[in-house]
N, C-alpha and C. Protein backbone atom coordinates (compact mmCIF):
# COMPACT_ATOMS: atom_id res chain seq x y z
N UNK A 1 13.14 12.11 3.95
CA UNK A 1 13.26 12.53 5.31
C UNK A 1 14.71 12.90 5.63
N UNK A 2 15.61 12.04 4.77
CA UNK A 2 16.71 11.99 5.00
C UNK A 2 17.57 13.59 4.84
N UNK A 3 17.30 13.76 3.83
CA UNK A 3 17.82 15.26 2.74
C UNK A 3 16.63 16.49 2.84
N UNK A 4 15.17 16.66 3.06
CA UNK A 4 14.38 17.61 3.11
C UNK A 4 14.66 17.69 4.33
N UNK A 5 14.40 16.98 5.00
CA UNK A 5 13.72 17.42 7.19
C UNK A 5 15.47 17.14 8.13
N UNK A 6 16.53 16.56 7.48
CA UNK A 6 17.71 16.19 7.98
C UNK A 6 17.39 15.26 9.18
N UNK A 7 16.28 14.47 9.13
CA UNK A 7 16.26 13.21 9.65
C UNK A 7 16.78 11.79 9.15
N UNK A 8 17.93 11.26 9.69
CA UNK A 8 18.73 10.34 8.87
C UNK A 8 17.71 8.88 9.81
N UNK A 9 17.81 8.13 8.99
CA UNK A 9 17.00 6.86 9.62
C UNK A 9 19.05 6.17 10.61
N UNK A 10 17.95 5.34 10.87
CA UNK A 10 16.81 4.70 11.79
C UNK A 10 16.34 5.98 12.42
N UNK A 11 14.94 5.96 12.51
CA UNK A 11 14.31 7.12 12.76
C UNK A 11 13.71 6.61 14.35
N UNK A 12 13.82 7.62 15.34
CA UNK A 12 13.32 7.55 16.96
C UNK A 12 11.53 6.99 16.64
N UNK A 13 11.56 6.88 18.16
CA UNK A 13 9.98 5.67 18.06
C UNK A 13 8.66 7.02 17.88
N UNK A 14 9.17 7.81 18.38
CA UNK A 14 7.96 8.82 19.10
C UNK A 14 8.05 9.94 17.19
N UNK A 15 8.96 9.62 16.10
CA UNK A 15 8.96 10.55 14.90
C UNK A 15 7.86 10.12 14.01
N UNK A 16 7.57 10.96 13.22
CA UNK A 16 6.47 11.05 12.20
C UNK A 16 6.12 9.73 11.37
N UNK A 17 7.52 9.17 10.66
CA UNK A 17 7.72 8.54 10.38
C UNK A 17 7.19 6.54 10.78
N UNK A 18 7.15 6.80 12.08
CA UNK A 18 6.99 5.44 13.02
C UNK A 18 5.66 5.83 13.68
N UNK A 19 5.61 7.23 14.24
CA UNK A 19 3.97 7.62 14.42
C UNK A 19 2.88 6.60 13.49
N UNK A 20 3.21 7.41 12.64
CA UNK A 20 2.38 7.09 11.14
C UNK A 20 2.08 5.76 10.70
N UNK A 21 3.55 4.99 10.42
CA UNK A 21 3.68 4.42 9.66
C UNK A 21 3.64 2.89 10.32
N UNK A 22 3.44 2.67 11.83
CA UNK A 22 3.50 1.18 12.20
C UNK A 22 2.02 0.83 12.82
N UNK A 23 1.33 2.29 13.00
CA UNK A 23 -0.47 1.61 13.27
C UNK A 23 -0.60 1.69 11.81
N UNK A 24 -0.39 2.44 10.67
CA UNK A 24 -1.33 2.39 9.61
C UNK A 24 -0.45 0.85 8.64
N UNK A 25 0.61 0.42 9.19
CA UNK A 25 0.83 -0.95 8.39
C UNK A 25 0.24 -1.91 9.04
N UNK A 26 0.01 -1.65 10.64
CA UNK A 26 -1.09 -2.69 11.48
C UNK A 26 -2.44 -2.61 10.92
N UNK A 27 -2.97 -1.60 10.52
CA UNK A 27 -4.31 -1.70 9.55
C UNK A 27 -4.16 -2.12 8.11
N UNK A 28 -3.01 -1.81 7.49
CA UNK A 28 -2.87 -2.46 6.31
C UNK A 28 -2.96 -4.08 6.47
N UNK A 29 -2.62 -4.42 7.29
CA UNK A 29 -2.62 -6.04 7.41
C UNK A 29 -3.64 -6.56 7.47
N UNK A 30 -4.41 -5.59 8.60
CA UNK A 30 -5.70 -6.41 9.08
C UNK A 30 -6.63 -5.94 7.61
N UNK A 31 -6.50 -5.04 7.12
CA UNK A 31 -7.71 -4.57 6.19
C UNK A 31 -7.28 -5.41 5.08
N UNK A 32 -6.11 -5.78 4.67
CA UNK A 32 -6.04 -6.94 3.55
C UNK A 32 -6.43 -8.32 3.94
N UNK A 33 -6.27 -9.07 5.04
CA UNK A 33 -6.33 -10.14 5.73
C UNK A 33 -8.17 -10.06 5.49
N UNK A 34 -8.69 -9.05 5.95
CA UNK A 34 -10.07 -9.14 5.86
C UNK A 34 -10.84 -8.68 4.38
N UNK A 35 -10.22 -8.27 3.70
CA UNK A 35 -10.27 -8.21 2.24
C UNK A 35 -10.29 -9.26 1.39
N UNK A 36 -9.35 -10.34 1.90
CA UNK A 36 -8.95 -11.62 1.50
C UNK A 36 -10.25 -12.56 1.70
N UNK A 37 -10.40 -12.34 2.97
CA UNK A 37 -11.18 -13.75 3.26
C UNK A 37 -12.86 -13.14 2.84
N UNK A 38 -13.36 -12.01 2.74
CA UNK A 38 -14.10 -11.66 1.82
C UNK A 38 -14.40 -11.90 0.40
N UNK A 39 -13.45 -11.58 0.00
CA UNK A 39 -12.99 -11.77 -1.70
C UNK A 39 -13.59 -13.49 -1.77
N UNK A 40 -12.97 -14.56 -1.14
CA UNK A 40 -13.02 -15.58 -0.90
C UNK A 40 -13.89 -16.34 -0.28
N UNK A 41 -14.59 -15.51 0.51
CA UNK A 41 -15.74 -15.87 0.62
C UNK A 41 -17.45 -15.53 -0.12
N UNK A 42 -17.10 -14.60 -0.82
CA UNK A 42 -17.99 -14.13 -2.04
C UNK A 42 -18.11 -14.81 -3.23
N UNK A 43 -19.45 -14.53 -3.59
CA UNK A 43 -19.77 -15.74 -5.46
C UNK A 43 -19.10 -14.64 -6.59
N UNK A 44 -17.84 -15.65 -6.80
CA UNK A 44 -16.89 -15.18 -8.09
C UNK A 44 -18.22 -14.93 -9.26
N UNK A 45 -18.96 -15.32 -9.69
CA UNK A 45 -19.96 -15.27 -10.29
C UNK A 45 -20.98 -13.62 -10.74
N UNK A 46 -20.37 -13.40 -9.82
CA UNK A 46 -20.77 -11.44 -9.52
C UNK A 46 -20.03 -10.84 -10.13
N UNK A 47 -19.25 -11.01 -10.24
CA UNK A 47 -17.90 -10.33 -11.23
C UNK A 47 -17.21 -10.81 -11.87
N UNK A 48 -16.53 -10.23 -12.59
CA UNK A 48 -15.78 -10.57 -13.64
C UNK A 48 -14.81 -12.10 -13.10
N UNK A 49 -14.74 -13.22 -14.11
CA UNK A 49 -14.27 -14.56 -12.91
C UNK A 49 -12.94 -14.59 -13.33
N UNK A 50 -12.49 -14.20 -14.70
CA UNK A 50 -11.13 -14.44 -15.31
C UNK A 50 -10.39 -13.16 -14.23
N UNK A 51 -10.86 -12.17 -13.59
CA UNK A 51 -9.97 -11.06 -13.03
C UNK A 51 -10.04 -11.39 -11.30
N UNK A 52 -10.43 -12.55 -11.18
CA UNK A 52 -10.58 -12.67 -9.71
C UNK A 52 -9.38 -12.74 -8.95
N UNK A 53 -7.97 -14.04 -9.86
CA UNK A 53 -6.71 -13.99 -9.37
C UNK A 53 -6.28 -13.09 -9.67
N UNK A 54 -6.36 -12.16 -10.63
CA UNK A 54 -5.40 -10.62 -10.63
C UNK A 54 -5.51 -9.85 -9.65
N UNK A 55 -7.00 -10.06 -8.98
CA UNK A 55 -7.53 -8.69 -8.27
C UNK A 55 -6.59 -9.38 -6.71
N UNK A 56 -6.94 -10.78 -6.58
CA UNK A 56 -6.53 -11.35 -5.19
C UNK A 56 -4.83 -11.67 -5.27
N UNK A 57 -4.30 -11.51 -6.45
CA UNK A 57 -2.84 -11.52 -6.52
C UNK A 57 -2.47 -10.14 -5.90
N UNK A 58 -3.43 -9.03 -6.32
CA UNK A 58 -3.19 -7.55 -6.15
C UNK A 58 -2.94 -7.16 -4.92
N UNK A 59 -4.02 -7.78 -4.00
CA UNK A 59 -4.22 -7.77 -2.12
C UNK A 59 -3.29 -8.47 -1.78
N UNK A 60 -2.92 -9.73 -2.09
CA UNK A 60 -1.49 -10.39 -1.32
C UNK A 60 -0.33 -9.28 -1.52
N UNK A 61 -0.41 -8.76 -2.67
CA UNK A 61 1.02 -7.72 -2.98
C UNK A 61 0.94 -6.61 -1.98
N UNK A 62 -0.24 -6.29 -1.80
CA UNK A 62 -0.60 -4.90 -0.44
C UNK A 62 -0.24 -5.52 0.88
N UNK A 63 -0.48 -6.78 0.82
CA UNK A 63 -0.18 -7.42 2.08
C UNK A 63 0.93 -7.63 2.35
N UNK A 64 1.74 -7.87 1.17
CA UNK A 64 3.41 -8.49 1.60
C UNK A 64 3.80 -6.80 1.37
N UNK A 65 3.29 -5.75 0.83
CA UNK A 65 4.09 -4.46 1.60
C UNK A 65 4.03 -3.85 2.65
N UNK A 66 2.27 -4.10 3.32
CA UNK A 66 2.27 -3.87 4.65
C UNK A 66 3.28 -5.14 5.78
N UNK A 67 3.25 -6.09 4.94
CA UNK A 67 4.21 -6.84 6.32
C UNK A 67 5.54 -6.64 6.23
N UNK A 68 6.00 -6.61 5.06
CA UNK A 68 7.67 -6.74 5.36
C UNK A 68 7.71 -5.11 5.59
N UNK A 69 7.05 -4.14 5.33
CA UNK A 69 7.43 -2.64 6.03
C UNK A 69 7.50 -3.08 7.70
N UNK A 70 6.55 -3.78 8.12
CA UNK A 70 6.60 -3.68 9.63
C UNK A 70 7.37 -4.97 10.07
N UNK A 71 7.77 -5.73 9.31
CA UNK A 71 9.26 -5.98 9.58
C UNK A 71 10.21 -5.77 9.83
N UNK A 72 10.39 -4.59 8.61
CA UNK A 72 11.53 -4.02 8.91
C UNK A 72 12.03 -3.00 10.16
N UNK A 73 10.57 -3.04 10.72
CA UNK A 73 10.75 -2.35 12.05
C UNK A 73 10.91 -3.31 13.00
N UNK A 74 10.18 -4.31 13.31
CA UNK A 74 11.12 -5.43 13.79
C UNK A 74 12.67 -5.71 13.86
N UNK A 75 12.72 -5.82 12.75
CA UNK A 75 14.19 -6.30 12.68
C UNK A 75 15.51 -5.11 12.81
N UNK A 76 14.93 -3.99 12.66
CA UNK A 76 15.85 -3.03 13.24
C UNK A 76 17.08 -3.15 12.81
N UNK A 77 18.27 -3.42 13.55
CA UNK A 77 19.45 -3.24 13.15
C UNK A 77 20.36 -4.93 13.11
N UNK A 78 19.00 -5.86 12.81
CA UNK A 78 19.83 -7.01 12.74
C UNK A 78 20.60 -7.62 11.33
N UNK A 79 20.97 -8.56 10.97
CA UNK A 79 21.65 -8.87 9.87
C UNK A 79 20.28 -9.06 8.75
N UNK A 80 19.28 -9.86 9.52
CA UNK A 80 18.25 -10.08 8.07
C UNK A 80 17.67 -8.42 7.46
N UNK A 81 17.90 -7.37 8.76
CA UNK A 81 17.55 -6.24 7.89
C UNK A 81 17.50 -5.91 6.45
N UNK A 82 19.22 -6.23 6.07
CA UNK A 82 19.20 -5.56 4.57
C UNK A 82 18.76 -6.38 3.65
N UNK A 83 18.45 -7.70 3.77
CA UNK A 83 17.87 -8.59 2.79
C UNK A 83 16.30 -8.52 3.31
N UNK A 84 15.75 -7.66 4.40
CA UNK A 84 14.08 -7.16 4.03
C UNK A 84 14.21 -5.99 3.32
N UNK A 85 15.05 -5.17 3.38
CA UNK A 85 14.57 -4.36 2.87
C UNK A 85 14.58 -4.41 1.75
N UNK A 86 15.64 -5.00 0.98
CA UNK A 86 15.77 -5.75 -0.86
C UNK A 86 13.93 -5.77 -0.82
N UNK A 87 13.61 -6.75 -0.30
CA UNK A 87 11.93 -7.30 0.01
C UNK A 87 11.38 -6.59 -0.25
N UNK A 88 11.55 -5.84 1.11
CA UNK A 88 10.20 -4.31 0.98
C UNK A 88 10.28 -3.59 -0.03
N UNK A 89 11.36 -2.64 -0.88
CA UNK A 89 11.37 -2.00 -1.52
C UNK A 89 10.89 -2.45 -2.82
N UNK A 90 11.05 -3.97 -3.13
CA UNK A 90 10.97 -4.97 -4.24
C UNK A 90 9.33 -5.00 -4.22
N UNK A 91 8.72 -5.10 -3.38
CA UNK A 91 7.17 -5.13 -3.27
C UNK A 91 6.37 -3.98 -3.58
N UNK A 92 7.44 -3.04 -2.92
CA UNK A 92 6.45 -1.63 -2.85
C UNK A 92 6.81 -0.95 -5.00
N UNK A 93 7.82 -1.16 -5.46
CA UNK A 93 8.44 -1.11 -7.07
C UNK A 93 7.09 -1.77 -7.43
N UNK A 94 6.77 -3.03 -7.02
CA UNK A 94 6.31 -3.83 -8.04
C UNK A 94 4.62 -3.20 -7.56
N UNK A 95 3.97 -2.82 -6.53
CA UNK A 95 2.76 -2.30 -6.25
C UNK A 95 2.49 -1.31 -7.19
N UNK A 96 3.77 -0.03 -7.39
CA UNK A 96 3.60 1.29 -7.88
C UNK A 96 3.71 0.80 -9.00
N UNK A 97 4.12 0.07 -9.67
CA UNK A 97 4.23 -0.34 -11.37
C UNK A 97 2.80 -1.12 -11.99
N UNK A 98 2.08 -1.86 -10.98
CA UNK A 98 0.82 -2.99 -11.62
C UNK A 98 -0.55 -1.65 -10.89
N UNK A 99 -0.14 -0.59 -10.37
CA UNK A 99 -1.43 -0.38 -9.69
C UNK A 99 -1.94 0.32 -10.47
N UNK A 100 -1.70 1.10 -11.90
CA UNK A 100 -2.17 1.83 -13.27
C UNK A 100 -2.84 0.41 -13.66
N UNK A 101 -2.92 -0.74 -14.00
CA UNK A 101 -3.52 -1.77 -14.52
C UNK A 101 -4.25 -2.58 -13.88
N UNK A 102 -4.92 -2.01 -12.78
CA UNK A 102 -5.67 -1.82 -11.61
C UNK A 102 -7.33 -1.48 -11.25
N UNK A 103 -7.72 -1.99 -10.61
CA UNK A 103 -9.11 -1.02 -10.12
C UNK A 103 -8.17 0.12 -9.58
N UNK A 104 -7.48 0.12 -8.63
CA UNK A 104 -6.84 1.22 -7.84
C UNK A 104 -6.32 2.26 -8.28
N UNK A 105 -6.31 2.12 -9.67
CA UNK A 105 -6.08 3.28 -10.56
C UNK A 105 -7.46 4.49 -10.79
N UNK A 106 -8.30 3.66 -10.36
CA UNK A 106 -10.08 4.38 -10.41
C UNK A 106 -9.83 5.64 -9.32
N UNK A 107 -8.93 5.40 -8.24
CA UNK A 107 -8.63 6.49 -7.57
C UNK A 107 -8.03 7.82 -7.68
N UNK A 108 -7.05 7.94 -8.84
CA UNK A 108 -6.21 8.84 -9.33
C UNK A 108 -7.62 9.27 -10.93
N UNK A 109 -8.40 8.77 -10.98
CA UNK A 109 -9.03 9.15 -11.85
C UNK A 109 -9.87 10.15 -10.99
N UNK A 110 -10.99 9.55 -10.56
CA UNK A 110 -11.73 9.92 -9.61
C UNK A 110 -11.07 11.24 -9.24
N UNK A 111 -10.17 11.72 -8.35
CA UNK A 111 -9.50 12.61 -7.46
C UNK A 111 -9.49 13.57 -9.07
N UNK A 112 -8.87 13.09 -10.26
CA UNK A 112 -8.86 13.87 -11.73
C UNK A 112 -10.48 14.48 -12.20
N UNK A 113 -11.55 13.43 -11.90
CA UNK A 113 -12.49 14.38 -12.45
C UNK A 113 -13.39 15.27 -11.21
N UNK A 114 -12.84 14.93 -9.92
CA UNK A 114 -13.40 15.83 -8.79
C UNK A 114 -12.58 17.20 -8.98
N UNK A 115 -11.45 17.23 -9.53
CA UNK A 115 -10.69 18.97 -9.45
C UNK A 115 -11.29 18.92 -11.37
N UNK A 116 -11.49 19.11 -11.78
CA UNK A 116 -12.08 19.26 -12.66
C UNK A 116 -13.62 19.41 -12.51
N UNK A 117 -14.23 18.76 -12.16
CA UNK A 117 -15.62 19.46 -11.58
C UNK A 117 -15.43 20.86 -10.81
N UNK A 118 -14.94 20.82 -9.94
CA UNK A 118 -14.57 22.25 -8.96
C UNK A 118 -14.08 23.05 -9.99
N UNK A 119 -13.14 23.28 -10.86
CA UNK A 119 -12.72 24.13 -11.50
C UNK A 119 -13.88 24.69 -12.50
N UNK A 120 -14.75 23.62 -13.46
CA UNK A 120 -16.09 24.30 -13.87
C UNK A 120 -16.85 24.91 -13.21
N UNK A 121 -17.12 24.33 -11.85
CA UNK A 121 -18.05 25.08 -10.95
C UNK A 121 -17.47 26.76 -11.07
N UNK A 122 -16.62 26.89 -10.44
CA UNK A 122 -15.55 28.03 -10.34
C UNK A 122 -15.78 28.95 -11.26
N UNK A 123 -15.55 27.89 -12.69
CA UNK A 123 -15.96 29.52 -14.19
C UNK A 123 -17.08 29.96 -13.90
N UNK A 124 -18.18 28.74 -13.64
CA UNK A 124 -19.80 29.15 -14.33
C UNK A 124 -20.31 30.31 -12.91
């Protein structure tokens, strides 16, 4: 935002950026929070039981990036700022690195064999 659009942060309340990004981390919360107590309230027995803490380690990690992002809007221009954002950025590294070893990787597949379907359609 900083270098493409010459919007330097802290970014105004009413920009794309804060538009966007503080209802859809308010749904990130609630949709992991209710993900959680699902997961947890379901018979491990249905699925795979050895991948149950990977999968529910996976949702706390979505959860601690949806919260400390909307932290960091909280905290704005105070001193704990720069030690959330160490946080946030540290969460969101470690999401983009475990999410290939993932169900959530089924998504970047998926999206791979839907333009690949369309493109056969296309020759035939």
């Amino acid at each position: 935002m900083h270098y493409v659009f010459n919007m330097p942060a802290p970014y105004p309340l009413l920009s794309p950026p804060k538009v966007l990004g503080v209802p859809g981390g308010i749904l990130m919360v609630i949709g992991t929070m209710w993900l959680m107590k699902l997961k947890i309230a379901a018979d491990r027995h249905l699925g795979a039981e050895r991948a149950w803490t990977g999968e529910m380690a996976f949702i706390l990690l979505l959860f601690l990036v949806a919260v400390t992002g909307l932290l960091l809007y909280v905290l704005g221009n105070t001193a704990a700022m720069p030690a959330m954002l160490a946080i946030h950025l540290g969460s969101v590294l470690s999401f983009l690195l475990l999410t290939p070893y993932t169900k959530m990787a089924h998504g970047f597949y998926r999206l791979a064999a839907l333009i690949r379907d369309a493109q056969r359609k296309d020759i035939s």
